[in-house]
PDB file of N, CA and C in Angstrom:
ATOM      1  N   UNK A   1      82.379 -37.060 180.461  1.00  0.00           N
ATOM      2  CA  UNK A   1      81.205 -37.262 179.632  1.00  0.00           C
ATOM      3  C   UNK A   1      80.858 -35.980 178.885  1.00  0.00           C
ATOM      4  N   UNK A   2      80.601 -34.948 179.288  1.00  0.00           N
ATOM      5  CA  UNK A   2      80.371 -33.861 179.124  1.00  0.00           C
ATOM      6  C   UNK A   2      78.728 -33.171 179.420  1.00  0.00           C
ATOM      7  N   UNK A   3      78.923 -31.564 178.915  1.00  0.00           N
ATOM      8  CA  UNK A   3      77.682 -30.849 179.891  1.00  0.00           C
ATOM      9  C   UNK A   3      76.095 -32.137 179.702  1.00  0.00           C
ATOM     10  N   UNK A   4      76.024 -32.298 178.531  1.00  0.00           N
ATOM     11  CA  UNK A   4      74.608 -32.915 177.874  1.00  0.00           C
ATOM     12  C   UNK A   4      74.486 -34.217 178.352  1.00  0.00           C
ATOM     13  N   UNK A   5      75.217 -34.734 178.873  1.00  0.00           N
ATOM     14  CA  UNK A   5      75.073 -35.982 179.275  1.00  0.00           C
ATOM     15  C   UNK A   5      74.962 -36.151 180.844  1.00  0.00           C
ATOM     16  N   UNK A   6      74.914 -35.328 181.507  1.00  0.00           N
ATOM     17  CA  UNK A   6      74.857 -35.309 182.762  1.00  0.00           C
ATOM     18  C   UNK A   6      73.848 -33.780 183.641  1.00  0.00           C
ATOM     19  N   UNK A   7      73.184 -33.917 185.024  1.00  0.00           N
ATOM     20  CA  UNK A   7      72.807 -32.605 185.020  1.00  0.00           C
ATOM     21  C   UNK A   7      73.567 -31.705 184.887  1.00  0.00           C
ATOM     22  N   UNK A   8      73.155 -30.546 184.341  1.00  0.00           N
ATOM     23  CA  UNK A   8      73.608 -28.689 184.557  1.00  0.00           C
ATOM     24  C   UNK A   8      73.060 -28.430 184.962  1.00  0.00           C
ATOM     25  N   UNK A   9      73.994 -26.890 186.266  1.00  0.00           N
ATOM     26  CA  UNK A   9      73.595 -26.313 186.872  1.00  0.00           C
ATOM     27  C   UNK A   9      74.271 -24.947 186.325  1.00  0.00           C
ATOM     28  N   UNK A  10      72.823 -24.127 186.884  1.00  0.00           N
ATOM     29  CA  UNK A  10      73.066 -22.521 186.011  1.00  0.00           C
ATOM     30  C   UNK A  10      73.974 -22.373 187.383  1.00  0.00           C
ATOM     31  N   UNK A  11      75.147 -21.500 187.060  1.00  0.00           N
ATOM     32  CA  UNK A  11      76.102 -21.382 188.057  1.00  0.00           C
ATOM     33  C   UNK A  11      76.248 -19.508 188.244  1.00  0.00           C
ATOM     34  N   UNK A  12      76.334 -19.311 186.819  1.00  0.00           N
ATOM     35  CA  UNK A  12      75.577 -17.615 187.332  1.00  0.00           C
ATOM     36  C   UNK A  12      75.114 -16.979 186.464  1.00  0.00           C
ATOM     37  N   UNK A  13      74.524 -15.967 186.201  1.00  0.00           N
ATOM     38  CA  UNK A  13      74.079 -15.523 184.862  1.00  0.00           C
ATOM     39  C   UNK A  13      73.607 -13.438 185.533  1.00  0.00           C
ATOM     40  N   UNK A  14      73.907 -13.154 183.972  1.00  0.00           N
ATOM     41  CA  UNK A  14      74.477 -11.677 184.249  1.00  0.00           C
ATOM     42  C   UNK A  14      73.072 -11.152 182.685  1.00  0.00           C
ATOM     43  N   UNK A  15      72.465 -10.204 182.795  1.00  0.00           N
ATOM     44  CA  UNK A  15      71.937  -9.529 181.699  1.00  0.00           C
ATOM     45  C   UNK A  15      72.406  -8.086 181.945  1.00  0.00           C
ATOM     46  N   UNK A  16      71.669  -7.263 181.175  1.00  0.00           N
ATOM     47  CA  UNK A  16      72.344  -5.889 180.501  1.00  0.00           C
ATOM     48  C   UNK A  16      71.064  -4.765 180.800  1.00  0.00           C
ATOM     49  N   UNK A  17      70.324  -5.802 181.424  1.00  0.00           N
ATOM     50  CA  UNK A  17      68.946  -4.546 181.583  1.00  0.00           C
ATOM     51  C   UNK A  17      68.086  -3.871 180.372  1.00  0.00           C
ATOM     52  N   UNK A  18      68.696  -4.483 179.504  1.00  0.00           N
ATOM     53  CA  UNK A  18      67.718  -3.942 178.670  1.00  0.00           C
ATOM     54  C   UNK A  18      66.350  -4.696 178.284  1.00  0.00           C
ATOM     55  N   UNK A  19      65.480  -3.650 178.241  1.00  0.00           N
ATOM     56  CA  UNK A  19      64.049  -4.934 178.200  1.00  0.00           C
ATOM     57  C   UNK A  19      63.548  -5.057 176.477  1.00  0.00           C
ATOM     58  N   UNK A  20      64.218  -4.616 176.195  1.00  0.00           N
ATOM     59  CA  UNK A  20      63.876  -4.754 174.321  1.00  0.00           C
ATOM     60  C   UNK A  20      64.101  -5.772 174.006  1.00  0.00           C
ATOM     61  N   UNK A  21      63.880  -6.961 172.808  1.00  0.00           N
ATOM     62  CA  UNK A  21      64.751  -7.661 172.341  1.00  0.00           C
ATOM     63  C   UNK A  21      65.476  -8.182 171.302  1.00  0.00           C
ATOM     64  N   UNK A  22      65.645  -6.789 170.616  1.00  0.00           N
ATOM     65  CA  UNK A  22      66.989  -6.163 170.326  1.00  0.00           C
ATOM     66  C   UNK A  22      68.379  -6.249 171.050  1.00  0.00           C
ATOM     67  N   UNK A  23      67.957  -5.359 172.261  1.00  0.00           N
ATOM     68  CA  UNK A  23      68.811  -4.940 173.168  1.00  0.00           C
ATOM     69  C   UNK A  23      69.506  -5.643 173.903  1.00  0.00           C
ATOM     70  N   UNK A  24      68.383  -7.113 174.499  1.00  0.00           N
ATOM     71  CA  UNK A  24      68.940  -7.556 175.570  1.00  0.00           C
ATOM     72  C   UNK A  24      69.802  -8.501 175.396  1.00  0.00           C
ATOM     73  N   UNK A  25      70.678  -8.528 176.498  1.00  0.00           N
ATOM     74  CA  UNK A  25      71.789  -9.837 176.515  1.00  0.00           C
ATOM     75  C   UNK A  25      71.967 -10.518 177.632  1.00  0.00           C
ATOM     76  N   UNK A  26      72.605 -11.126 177.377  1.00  0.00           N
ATOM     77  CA  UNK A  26      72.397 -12.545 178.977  1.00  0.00           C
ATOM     78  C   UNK A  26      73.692 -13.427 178.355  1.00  0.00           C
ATOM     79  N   UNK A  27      74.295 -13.835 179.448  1.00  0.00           N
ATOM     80  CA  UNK A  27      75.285 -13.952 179.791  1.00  0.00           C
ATOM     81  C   UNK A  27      75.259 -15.138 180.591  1.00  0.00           C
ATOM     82  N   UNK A  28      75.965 -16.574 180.642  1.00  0.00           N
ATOM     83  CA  UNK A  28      75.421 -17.563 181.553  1.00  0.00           C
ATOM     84  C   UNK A  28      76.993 -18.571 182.045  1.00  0.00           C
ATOM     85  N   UNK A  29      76.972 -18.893 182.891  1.00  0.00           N
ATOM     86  CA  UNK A  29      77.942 -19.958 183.550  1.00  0.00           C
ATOM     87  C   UNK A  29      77.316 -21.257 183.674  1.00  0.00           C
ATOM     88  N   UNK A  30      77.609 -22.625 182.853  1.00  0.00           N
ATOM     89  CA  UNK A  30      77.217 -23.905 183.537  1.00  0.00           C
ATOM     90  C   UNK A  30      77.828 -24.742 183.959  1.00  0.00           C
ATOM     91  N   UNK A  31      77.431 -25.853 184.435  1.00  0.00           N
ATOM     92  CA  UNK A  31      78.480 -26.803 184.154  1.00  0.00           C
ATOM     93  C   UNK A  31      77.790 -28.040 184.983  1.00  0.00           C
ATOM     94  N   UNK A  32      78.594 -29.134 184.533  1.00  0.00           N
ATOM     95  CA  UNK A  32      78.085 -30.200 185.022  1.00  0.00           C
ATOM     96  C   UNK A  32      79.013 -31.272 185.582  1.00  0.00           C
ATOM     97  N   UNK A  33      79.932 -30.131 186.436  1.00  0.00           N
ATOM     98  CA  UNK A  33      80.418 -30.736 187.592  1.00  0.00           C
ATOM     99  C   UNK A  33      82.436 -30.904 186.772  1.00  0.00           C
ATOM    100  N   UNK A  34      82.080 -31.428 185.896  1.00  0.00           N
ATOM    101  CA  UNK A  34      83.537 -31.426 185.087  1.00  0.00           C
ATOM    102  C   UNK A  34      83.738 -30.343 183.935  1.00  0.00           C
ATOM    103  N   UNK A  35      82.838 -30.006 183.348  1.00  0.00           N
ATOM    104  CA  UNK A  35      82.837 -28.976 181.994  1.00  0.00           C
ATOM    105  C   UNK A  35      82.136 -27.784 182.425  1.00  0.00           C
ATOM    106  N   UNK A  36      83.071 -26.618 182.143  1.00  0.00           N
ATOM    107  CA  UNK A  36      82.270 -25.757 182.235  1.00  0.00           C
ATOM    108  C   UNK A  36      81.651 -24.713 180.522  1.00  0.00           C
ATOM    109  N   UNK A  37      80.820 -23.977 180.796  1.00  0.00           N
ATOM    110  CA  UNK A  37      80.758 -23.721 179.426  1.00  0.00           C
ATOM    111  C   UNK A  37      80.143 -22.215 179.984  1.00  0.00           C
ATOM    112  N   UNK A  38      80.131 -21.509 178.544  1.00  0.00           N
ATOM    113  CA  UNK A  38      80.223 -20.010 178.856  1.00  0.00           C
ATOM    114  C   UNK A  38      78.870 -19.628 177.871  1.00  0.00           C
ATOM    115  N   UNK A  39      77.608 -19.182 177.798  1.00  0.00           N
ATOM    116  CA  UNK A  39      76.534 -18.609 176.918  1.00  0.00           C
ATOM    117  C   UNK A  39      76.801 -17.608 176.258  1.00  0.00           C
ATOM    118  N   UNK A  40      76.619 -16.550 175.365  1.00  0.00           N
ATOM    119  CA  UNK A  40      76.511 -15.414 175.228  1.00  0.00           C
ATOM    120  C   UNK A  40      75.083 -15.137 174.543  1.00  0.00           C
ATOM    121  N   UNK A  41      73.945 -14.856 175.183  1.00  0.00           N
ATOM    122  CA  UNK A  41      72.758 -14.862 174.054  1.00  0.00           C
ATOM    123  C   UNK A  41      72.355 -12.994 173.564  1.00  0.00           C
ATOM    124  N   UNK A  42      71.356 -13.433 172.577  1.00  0.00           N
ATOM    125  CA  UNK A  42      71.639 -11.947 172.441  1.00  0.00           C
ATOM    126  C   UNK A  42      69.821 -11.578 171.270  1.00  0.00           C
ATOM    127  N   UNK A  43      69.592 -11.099 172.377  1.00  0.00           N
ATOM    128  CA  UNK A  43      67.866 -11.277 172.025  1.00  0.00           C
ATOM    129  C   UNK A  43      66.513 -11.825 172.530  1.00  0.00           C
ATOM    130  N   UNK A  44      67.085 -12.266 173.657  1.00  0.00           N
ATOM    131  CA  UNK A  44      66.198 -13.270 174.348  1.00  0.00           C
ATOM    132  C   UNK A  44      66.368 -14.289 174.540  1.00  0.00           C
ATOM    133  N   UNK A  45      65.239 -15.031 174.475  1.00  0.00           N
ATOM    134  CA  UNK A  45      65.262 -16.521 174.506  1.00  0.00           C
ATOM    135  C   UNK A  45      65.159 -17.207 172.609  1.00  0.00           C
ATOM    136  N   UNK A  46      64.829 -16.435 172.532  1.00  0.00           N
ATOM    137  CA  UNK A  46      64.617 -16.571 170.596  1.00  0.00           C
ATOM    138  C   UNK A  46      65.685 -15.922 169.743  1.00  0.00           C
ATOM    139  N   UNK A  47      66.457 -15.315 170.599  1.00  0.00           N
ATOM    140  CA  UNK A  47      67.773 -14.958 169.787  1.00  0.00           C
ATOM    141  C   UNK A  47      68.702 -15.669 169.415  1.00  0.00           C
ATOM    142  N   UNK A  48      70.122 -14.921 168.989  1.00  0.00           N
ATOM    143  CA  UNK A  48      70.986 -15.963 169.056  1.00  0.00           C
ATOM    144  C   UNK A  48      71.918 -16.069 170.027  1.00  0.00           C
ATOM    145  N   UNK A  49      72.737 -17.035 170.166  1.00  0.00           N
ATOM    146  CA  UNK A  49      73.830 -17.406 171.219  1.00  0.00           C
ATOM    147  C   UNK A  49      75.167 -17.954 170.451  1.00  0.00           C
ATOM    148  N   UNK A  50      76.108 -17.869 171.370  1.00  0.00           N
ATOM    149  CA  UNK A  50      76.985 -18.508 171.063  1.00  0.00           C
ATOM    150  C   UNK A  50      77.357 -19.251 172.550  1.00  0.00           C
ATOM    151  N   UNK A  51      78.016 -20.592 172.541  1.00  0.00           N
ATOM    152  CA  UNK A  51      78.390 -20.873 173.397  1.00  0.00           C
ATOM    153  C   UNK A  51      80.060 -21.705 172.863  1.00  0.00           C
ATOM    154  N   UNK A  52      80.853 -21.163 174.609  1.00  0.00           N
ATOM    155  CA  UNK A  52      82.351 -21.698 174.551  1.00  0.00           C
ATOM    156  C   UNK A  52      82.331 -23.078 175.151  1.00  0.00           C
ATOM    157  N   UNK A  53      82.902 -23.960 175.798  1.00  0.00           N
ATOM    158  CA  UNK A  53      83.629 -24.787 176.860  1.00  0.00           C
ATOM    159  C   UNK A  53      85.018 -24.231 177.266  1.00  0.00           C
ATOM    160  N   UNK A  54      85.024 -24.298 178.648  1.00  0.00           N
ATOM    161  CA  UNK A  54      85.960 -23.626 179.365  1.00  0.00           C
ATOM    162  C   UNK A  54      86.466 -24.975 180.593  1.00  0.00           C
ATOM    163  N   UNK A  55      87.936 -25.003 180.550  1.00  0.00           N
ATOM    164  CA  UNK A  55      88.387 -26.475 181.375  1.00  0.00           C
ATOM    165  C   UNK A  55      88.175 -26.138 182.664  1.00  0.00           C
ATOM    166  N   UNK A  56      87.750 -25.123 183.114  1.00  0.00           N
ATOM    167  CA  UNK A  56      87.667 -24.535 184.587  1.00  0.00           C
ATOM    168  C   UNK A  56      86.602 -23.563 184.650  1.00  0.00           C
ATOM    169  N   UNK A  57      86.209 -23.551 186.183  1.00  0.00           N
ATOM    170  CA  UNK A  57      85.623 -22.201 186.465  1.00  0.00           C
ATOM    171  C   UNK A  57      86.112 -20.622 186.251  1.00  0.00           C
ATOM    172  N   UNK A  58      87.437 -21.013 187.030  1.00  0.00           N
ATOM    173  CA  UNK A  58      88.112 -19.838 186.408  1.00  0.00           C
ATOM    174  C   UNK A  58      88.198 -18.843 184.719  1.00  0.00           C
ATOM    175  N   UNK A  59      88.530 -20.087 184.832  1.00  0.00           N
ATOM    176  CA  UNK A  59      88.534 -19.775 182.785  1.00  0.00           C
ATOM    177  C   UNK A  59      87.013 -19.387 182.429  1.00  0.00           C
ATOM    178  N   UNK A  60      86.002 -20.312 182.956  1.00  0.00           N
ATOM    179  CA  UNK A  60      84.472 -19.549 182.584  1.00  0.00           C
ATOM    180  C   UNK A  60      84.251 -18.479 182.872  1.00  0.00           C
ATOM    181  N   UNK A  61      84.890 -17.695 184.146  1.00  0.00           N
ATOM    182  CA  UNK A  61      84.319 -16.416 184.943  1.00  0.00           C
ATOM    183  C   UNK A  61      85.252 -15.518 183.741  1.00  0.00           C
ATOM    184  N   UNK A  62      86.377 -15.792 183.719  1.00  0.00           N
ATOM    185  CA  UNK A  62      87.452 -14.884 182.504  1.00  0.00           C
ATOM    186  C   UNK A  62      86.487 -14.373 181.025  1.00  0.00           C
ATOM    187  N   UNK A  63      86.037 -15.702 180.835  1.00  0.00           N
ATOM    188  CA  UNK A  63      85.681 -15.302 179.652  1.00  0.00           C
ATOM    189  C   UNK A  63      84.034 -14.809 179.551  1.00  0.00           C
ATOM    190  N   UNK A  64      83.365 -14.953 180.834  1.00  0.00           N
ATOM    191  CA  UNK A  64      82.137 -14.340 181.148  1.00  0.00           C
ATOM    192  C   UNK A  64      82.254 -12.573 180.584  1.00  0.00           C
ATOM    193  N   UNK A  65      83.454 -12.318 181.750  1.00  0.00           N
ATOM    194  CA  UNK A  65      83.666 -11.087 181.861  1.00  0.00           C
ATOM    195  C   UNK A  65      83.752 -10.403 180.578  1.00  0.00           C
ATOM    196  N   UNK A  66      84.915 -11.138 180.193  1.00  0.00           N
ATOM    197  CA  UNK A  66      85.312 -10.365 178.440  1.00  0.00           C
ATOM    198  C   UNK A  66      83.922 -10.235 177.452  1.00  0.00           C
ATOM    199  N   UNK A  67      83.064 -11.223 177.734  1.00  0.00           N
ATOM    200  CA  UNK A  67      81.897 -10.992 176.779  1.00  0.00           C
ATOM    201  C   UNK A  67      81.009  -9.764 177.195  1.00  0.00           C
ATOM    202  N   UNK A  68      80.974  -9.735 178.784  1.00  0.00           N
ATOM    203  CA  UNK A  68      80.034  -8.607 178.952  1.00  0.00           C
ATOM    204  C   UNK A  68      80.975  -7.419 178.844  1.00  0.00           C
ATOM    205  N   UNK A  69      81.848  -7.139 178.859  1.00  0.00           N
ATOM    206  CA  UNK A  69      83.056  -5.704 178.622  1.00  0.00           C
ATOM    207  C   UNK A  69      82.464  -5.197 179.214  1.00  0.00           C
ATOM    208  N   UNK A  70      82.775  -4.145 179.088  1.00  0.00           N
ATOM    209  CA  UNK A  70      83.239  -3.146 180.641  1.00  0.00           C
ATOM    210  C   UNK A  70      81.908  -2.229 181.173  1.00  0.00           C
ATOM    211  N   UNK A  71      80.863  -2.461 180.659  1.00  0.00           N
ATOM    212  CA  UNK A  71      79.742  -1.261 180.638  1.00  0.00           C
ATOM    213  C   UNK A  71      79.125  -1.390 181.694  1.00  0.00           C
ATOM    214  N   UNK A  72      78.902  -0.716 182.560  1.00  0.00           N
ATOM    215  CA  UNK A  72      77.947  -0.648 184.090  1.00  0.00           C
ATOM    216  C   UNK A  72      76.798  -1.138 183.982  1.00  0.00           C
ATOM    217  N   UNK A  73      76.041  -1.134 182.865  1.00  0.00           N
ATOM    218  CA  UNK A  73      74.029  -1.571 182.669  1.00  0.00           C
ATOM    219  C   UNK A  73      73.804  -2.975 183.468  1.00  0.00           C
ATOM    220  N   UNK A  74      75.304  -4.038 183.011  1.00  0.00           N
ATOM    221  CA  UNK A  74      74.941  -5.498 183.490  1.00  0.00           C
ATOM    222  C   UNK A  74      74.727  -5.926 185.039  1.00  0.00           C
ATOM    223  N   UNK A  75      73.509  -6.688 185.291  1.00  0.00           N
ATOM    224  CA  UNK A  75      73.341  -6.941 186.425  1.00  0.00           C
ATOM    225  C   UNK A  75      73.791  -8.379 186.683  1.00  0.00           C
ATOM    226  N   UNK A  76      73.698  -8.937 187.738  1.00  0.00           N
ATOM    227  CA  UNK A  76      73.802 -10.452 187.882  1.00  0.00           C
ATOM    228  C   UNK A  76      71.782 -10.817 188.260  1.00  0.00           C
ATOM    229  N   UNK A  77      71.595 -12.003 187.901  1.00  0.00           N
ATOM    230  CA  UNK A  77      70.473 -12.421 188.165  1.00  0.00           C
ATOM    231  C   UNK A  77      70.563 -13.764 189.256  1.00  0.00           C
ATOM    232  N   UNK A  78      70.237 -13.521 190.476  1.00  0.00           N
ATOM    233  CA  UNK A  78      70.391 -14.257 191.407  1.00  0.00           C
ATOM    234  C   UNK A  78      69.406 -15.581 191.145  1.00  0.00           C
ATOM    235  N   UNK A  79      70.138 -16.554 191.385  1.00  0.00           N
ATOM    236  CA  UNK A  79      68.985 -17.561 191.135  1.00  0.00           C
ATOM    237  C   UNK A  79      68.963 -18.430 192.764  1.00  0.00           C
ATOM    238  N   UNK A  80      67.559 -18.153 192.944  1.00  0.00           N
ATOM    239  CA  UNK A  80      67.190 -18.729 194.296  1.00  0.00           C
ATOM    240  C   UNK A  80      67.956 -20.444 194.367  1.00  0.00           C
ATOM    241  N   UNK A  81      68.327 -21.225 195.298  1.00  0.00           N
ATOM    242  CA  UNK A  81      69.023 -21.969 195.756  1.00  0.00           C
ATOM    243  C   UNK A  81      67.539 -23.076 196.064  1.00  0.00           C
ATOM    244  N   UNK A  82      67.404 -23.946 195.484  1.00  0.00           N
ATOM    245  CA  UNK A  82      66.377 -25.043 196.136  1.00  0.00           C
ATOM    246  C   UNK A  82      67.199 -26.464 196.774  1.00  0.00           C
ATOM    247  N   UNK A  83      66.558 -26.229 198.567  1.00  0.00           N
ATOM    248  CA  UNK A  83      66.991 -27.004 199.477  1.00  0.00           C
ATOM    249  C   UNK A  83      66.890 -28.429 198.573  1.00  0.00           C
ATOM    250  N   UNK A  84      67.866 -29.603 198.338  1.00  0.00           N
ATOM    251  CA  UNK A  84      67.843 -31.016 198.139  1.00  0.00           C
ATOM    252  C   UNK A  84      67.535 -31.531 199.846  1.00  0.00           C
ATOM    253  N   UNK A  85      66.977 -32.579 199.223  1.00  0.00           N
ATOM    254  CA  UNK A  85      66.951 -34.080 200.624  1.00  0.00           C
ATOM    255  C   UNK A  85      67.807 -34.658 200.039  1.00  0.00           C
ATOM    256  N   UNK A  86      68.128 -35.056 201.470  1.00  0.00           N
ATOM    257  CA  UNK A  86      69.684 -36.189 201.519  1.00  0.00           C
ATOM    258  C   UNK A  86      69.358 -37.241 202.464  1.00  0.00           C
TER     259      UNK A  86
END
């Protein structure tokens, strides 16, 4: 089906520390179980982005990396885990 037609889940997401927004960037993993897709934003939430599709996780984490290149500033942003009922 693909990502929009089904839920996404943020799977990981990386910024650059910078608090300007100019500066800042963010970096995101989703997917919705079959598609994965890769963010690159760049400004905030009001900036711009680009986004890939990637046939795997693997391939998403590859091309995560290459977008953030090699610079130490980037952090990962942990996103708390909310317990489901089953």
């Amino acid at each position: 089906m693909g990502l929009y037609g089904m839920r996404v889940t943020l799977e990981r997401h990386w910024w650059n520390r910078n608090t300007s927004l100019r500066g800042r960037r963010d970096v995101y993993v989703r997917s919705d179980g079959d598609v994965w897709e890769v963010e690159a934003q760049i400004g905030g939430v009001d900036g711009r982005s680009r986004v890939q599709r990637c046939p795997s996780l693997a391939a998403a984490m590859i091309l995560a990396q290459a977008w953030r290149g090699t610079g130490s500033e980037w952090r990962e942003v942990v996103q708390p885990r909310v317990p489901t009922r089953g």
